[in-house]
Protein backbone atom coordinates (compact mmCIF):
# COMPACT_ATOMS: atom_id res chain seq x y z
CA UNK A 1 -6.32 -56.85 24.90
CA UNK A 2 -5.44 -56.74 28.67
CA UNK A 3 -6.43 -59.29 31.18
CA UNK A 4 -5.29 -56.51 33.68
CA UNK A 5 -7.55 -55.03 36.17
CA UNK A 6 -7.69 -51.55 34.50
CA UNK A 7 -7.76 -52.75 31.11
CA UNK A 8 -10.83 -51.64 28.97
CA UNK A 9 -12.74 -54.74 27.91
CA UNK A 10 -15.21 -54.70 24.95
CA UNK A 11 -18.75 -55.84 25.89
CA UNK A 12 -18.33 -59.63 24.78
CA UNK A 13 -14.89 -60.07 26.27
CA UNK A 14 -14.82 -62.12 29.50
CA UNK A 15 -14.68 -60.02 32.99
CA UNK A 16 -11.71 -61.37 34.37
CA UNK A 17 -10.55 -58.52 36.65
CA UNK A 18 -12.89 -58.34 39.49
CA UNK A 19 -11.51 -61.37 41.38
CA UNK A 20 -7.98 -63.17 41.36
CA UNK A 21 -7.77 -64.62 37.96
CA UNK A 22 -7.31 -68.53 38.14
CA UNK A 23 -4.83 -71.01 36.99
CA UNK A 24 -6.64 -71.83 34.02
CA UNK A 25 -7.50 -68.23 32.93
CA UNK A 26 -3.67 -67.59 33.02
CA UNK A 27 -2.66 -70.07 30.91
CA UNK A 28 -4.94 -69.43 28.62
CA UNK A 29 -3.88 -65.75 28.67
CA UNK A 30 -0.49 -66.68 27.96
CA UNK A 31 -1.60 -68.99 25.45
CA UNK A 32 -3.53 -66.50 23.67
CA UNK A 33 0.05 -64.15 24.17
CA UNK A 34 -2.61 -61.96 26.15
CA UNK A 35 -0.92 -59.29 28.14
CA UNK A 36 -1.30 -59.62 31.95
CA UNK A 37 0.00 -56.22 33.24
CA UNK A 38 -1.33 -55.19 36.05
CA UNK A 39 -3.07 -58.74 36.91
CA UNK A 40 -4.78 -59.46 39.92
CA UNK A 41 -3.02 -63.10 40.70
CA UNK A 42 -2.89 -63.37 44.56
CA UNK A 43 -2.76 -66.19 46.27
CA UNK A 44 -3.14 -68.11 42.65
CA UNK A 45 -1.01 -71.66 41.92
CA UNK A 46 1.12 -70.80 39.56
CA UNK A 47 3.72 -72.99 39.96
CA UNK A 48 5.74 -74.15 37.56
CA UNK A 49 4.91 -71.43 34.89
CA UNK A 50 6.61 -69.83 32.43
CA UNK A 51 6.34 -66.15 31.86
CA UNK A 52 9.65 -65.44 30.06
CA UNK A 53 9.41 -62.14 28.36
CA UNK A 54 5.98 -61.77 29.75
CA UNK A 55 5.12 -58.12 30.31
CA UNK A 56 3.88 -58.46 34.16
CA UNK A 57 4.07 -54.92 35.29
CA UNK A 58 1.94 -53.92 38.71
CA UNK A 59 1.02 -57.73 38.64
CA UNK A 60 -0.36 -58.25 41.87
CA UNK A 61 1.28 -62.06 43.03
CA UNK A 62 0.94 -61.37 46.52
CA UNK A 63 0.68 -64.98 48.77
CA UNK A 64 0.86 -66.71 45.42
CA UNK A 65 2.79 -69.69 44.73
CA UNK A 66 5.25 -69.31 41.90
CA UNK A 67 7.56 -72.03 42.99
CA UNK A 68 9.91 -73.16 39.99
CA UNK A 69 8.45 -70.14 37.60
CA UNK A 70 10.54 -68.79 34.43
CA UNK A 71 10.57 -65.03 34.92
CA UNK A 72 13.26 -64.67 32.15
CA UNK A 73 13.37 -61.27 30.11
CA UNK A 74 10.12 -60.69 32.08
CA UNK A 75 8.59 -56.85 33.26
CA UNK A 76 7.95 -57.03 36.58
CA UNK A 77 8.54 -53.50 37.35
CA UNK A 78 6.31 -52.09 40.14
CA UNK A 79 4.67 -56.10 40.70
CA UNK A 80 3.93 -56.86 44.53
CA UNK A 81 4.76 -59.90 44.97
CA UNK A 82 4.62 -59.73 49.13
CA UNK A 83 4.68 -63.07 50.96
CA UNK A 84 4.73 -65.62 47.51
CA UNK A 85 6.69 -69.08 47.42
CA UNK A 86 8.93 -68.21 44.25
CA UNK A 87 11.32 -71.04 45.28
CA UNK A 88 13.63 -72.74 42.35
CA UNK A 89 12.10 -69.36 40.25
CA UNK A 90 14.31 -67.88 37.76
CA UNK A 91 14.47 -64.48 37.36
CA UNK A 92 17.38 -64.17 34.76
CA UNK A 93 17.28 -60.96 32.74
CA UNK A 94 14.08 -59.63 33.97
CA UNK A 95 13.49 -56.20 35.17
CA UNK A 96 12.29 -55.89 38.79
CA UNK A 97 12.89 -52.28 39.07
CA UNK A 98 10.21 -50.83 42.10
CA UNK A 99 9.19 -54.65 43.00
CA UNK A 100 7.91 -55.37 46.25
CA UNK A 101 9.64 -58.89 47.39
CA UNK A 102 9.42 -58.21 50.75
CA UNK A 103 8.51 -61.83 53.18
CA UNK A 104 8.78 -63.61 49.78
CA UNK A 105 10.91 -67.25 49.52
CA UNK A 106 13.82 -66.58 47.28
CA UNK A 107 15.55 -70.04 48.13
CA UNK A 108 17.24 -70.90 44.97
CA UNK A 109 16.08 -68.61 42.95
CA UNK A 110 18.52 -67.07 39.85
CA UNK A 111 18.56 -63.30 38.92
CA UNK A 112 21.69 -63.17 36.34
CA UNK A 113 21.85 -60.10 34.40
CA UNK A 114 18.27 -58.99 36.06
CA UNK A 115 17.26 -55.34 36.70
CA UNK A 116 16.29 -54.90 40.25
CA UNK A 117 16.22 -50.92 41.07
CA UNK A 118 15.19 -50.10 43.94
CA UNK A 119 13.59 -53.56 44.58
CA UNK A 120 12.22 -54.15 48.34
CA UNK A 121 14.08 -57.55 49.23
CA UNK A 122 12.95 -60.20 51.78
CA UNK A 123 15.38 -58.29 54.25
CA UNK A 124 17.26 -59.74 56.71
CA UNK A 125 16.78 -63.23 55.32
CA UNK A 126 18.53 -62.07 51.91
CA UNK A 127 21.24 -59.57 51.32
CA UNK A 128 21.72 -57.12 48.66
CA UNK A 129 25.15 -58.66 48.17
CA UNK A 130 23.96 -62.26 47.50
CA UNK A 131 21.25 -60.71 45.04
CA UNK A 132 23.99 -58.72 43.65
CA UNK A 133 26.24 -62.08 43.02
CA UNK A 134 23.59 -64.04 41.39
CA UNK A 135 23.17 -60.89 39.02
CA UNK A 136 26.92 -61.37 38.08
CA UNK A 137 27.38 -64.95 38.17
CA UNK A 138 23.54 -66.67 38.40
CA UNK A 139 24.60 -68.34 41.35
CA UNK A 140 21.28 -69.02 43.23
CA UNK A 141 19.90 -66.96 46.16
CA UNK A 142 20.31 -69.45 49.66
CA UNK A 143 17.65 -67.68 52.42
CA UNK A 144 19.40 -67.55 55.85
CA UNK A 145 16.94 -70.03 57.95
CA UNK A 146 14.57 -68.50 60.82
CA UNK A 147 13.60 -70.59 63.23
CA UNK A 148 10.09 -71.40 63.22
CA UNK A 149 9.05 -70.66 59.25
CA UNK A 150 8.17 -72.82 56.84
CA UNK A 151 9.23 -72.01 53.65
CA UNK A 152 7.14 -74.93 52.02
């Protein structure tokens, strides 16, 4: 069974879609090897998690904080993940195709061999050529500094 917002739930599962789901609830999801596809996860703590080859497609992770998060071999084709702390994340071998990373933090983050067509990127603060090189190599992602953000 989904934990996903449009996921049909049988009338003793738990409602978990209405609201963002909570740390707790996702863990136990992934515990349970639960799929989250299409999960509402805004603004949700997550650091620290690992979803490798977690099927997260049209997660919403919007203002969440994924900071140090294993995306590896993860689906997270068509996720919005606009304005979330994914600092330190690594993103090696996942598929990002249609993701929405626009205002994200992608300081230090890894992408080797990852899938990322046409992927909206946090634009001008990271090129297309650095994401390109850690896709090659797994170098990690440095943000060109604004003045006056926080990336904390």
């Amino acid at each position: 069974m989904r934990v996903g917002t449009n996921a049909r739930r049988r009338k003793n599962d738990e409602d978990l879609a209405p609201q963002s789901l909570s740390r707790k609830q996702v863990l136990d999801a992934l515990r349970r090897g639960r799929s989250l596809m299409d999960a509402d996860l805004r603004g949700t703590d997550l650091s620290g998690i690992s979803f490798e080859n977690v099927d997260l497609q049209w997660v919403k992770l919007a203002d969440a904080d994924c900071r140090q998060c294993n995306f590896n071999g993860a689906n997270l084709s068509g996720a919005s993940m606009w304005h979330a702390n994914l600092k330190d994340a690594s993103f090696d071998g996942a598929i990002l195709d249609f993701a929405d990373l626009d205002e994200t933090n992608l300081d230090g983050c890894t992408f080797r061999g990852a899938r990322i067509k046409k992927t909206i990127l946090p634009n001008p603060r990271v090129s297309l050529p650095m994401v390109e090189a850690s896709i090659k190599d797994g170098s990690r992602v440095v943000l060109a500094r604004e003045s006056g953000v926080d990336d904390e």
